[in-house]
N, C-alpha and C. Protein backbone atom coordinates (compact mmCIF):
# COMPACT_ATOMS: atom_id res chain seq x y z
N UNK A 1 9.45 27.58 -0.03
CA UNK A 1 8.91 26.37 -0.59
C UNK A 1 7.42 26.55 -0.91
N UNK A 2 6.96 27.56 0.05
CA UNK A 2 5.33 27.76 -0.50
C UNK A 2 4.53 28.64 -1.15
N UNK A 3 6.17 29.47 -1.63
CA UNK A 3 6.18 30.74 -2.52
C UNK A 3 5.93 29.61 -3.77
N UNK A 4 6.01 28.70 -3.97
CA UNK A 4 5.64 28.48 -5.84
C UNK A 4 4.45 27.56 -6.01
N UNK A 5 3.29 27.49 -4.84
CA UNK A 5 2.67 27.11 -5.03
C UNK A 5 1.21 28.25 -5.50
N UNK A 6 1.37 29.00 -5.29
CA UNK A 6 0.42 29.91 -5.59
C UNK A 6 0.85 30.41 -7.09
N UNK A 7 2.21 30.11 -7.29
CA UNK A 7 2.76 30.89 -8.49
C UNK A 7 1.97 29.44 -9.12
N UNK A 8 2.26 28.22 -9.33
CA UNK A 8 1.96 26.61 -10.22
C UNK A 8 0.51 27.22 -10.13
N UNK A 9 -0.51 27.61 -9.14
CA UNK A 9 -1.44 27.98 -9.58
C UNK A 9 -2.39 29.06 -10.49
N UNK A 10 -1.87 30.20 -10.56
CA UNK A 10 -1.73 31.00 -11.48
C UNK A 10 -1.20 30.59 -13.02
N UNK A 11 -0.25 29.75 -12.89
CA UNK A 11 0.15 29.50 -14.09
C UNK A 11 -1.35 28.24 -14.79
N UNK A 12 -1.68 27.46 -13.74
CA UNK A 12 -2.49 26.65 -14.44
C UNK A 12 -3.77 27.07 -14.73
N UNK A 13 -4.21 27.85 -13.87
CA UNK A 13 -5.29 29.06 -14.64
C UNK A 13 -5.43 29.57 -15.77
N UNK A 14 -3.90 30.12 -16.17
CA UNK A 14 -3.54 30.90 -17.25
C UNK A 14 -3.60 29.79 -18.60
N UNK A 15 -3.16 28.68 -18.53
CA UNK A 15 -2.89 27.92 -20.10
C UNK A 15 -4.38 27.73 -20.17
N UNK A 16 -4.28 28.16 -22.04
CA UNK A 16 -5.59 27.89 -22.72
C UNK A 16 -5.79 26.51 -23.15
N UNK A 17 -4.37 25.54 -23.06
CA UNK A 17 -4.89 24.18 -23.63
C UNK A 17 -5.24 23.53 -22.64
N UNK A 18 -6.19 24.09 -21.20
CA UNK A 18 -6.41 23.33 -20.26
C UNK A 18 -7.64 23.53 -20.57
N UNK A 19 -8.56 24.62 -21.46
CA UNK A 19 -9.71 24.30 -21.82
C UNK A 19 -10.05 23.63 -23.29
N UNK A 20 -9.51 23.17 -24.08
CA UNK A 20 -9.43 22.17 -25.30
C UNK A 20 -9.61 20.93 -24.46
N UNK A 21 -9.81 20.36 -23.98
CA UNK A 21 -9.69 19.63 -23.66
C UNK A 21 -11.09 18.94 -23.58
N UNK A 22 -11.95 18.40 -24.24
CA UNK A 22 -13.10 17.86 -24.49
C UNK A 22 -13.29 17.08 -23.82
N UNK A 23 -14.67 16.12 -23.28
CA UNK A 23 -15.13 15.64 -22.54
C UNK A 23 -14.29 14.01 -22.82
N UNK A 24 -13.90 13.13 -23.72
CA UNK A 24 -13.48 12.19 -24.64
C UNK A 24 -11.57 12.36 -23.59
N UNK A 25 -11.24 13.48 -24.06
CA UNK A 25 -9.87 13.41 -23.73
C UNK A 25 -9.97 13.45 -22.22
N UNK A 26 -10.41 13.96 -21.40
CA UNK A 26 -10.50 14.42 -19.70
C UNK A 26 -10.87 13.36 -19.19
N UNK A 27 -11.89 11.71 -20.05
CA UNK A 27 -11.68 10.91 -19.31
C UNK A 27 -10.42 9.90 -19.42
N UNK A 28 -9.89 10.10 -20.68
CA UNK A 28 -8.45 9.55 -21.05
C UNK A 28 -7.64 10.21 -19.91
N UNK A 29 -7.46 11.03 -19.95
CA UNK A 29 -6.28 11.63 -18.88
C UNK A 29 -6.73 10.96 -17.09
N UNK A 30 -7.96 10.82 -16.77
CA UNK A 30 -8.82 11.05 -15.44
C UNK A 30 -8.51 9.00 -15.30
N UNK A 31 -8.53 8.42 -15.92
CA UNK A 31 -8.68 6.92 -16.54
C UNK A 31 -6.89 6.61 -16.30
N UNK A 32 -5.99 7.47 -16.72
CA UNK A 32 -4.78 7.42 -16.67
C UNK A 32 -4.31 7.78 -15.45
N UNK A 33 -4.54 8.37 -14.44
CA UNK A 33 -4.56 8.90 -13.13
C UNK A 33 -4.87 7.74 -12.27
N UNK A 34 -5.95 7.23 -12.76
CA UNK A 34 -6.88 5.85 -11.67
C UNK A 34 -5.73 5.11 -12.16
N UNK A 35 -5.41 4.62 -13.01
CA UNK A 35 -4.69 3.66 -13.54
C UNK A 35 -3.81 3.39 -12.77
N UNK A 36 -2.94 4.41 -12.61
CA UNK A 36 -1.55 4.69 -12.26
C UNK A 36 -1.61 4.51 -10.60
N UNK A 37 -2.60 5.19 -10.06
CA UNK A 37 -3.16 4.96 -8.42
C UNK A 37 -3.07 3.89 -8.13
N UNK A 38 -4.12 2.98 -8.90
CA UNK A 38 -4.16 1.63 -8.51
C UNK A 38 -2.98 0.63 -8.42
N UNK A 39 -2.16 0.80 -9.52
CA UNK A 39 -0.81 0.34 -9.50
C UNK A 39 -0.03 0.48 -7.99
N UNK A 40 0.13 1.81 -8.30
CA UNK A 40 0.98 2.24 -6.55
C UNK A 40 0.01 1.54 -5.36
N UNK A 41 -0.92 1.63 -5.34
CA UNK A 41 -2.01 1.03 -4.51
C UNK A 41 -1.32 -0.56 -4.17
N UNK A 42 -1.50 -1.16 -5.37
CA UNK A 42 -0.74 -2.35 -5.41
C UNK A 42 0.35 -3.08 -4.88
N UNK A 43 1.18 -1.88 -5.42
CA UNK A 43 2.89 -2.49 -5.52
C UNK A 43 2.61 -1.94 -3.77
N UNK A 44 2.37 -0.98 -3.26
CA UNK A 44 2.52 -0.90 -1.27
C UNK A 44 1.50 -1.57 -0.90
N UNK A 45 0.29 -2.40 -1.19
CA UNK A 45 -0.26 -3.43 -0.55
C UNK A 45 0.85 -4.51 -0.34
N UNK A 46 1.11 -4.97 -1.40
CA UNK A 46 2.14 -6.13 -2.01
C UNK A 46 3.41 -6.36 -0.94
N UNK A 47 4.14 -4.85 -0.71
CA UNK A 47 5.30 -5.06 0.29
C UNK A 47 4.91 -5.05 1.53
N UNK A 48 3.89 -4.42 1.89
CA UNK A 48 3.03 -4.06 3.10
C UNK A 48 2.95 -5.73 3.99
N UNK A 49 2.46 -6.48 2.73
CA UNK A 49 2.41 -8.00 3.22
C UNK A 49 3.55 -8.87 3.38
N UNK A 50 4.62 -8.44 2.44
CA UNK A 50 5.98 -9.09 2.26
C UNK A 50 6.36 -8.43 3.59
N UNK A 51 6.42 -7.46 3.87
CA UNK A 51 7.09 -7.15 5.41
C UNK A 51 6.49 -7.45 6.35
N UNK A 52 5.84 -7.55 6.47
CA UNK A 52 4.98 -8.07 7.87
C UNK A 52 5.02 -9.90 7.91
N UNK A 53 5.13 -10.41 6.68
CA UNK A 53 5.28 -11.87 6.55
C UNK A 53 6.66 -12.03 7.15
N UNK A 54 7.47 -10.85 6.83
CA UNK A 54 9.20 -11.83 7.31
C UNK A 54 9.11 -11.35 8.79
N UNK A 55 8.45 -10.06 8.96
CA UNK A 55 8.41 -10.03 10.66
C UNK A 55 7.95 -10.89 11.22
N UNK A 56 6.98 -12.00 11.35
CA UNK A 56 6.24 -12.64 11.86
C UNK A 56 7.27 -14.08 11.63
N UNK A 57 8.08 -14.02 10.64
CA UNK A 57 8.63 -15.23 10.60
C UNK A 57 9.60 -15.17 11.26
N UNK A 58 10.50 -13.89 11.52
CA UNK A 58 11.94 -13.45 12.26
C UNK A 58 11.49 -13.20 13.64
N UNK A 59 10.43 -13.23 13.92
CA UNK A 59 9.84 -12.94 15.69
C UNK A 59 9.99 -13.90 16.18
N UNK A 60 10.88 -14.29 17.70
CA UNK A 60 11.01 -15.07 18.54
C UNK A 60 9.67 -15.19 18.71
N UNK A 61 9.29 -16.98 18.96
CA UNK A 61 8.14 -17.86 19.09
C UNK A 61 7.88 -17.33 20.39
N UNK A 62 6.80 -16.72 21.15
CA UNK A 62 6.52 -16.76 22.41
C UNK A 62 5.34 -18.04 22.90
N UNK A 63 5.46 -18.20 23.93
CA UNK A 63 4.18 -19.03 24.32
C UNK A 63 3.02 -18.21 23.75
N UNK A 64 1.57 -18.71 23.66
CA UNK A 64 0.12 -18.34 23.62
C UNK A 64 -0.29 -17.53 25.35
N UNK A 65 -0.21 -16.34 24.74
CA UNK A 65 -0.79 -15.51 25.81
C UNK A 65 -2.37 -15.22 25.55
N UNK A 66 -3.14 -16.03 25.08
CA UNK A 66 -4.00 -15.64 24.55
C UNK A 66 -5.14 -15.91 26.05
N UNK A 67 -6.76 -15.26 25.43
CA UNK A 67 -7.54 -14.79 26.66
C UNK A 67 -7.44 -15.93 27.83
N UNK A 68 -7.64 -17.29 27.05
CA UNK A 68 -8.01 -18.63 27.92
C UNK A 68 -6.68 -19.59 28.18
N UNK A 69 -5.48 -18.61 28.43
CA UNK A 69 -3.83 -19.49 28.90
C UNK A 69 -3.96 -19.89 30.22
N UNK A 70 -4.78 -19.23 30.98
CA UNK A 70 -4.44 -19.82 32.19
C UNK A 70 -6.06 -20.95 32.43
N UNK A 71 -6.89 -21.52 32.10
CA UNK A 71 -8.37 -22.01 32.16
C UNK A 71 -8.27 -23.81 31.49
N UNK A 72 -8.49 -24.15 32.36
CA UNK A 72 -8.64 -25.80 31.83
C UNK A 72 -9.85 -26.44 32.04
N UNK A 73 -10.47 -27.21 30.86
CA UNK A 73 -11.18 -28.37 31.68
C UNK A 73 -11.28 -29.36 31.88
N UNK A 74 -10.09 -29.67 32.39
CA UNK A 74 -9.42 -31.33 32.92
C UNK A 74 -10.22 -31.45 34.44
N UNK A 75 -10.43 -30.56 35.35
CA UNK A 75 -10.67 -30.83 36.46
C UNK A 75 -12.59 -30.74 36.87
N UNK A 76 -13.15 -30.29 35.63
CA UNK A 76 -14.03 -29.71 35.37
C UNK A 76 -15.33 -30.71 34.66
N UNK A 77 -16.33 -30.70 35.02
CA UNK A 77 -17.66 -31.73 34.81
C UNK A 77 -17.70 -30.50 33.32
N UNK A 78 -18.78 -31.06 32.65
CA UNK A 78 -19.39 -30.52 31.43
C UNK A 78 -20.31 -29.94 32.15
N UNK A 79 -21.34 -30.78 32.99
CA UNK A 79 -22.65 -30.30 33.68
C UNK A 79 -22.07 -30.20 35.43
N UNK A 80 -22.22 -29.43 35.87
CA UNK A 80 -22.31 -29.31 37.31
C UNK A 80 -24.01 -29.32 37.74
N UNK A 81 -24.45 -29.83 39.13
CA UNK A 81 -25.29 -30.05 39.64
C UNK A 81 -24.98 -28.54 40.65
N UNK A 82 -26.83 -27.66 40.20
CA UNK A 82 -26.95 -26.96 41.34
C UNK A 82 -27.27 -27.37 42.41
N UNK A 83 -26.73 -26.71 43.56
CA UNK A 83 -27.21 -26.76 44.73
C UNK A 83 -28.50 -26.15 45.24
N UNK A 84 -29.50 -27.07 45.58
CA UNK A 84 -30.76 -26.66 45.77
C UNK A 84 -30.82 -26.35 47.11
N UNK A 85 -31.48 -25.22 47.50
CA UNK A 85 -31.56 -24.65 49.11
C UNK A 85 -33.01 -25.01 49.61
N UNK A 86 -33.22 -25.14 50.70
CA UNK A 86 -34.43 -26.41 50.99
C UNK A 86 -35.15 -24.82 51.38
């Protein structure tokens, strides 16, 4: 399998219409590359969110385990008075 990668390189060395290729056309081709990236970029952002949206919707509801589940301040002053030591 990694016998034809050295061969694809040799070969792309070798073609002369890889130097015709003027400054005008190389950003056409380079412009067509981004293009095409960004797309794919896209379309797997796009499902990336669609799947994670139905996971979150198909996940059994758990309670809030979050930092402050166990902390109330029902029993609790806003201001507490220090204790002053004589």
């Amino acid at each position: 399998m990694r016998a034809w990668l050295p061969l694809a390189a040799a070969l792309l060395l070798q073609v002369p219409a890889a130097e015709a290729l003027a400054e005008p056309e190389l950003c056409y081709v380079l412009d067509g590359i981004l293009f095409l990236y960004g797309i794919v970029l896209t379309i797997l952002y796009c499902h990336l969110k669609i799947v994670t949206r139905r996971a979150v919707q198909e996940a059994p509801k758990k309670p809030d385990e979050g930092i402050y589940t166990g902390l109330s301040s029902e029993h609790q002053e806003t201001y507490e008075m220090l204790q002053h030591k004589p």
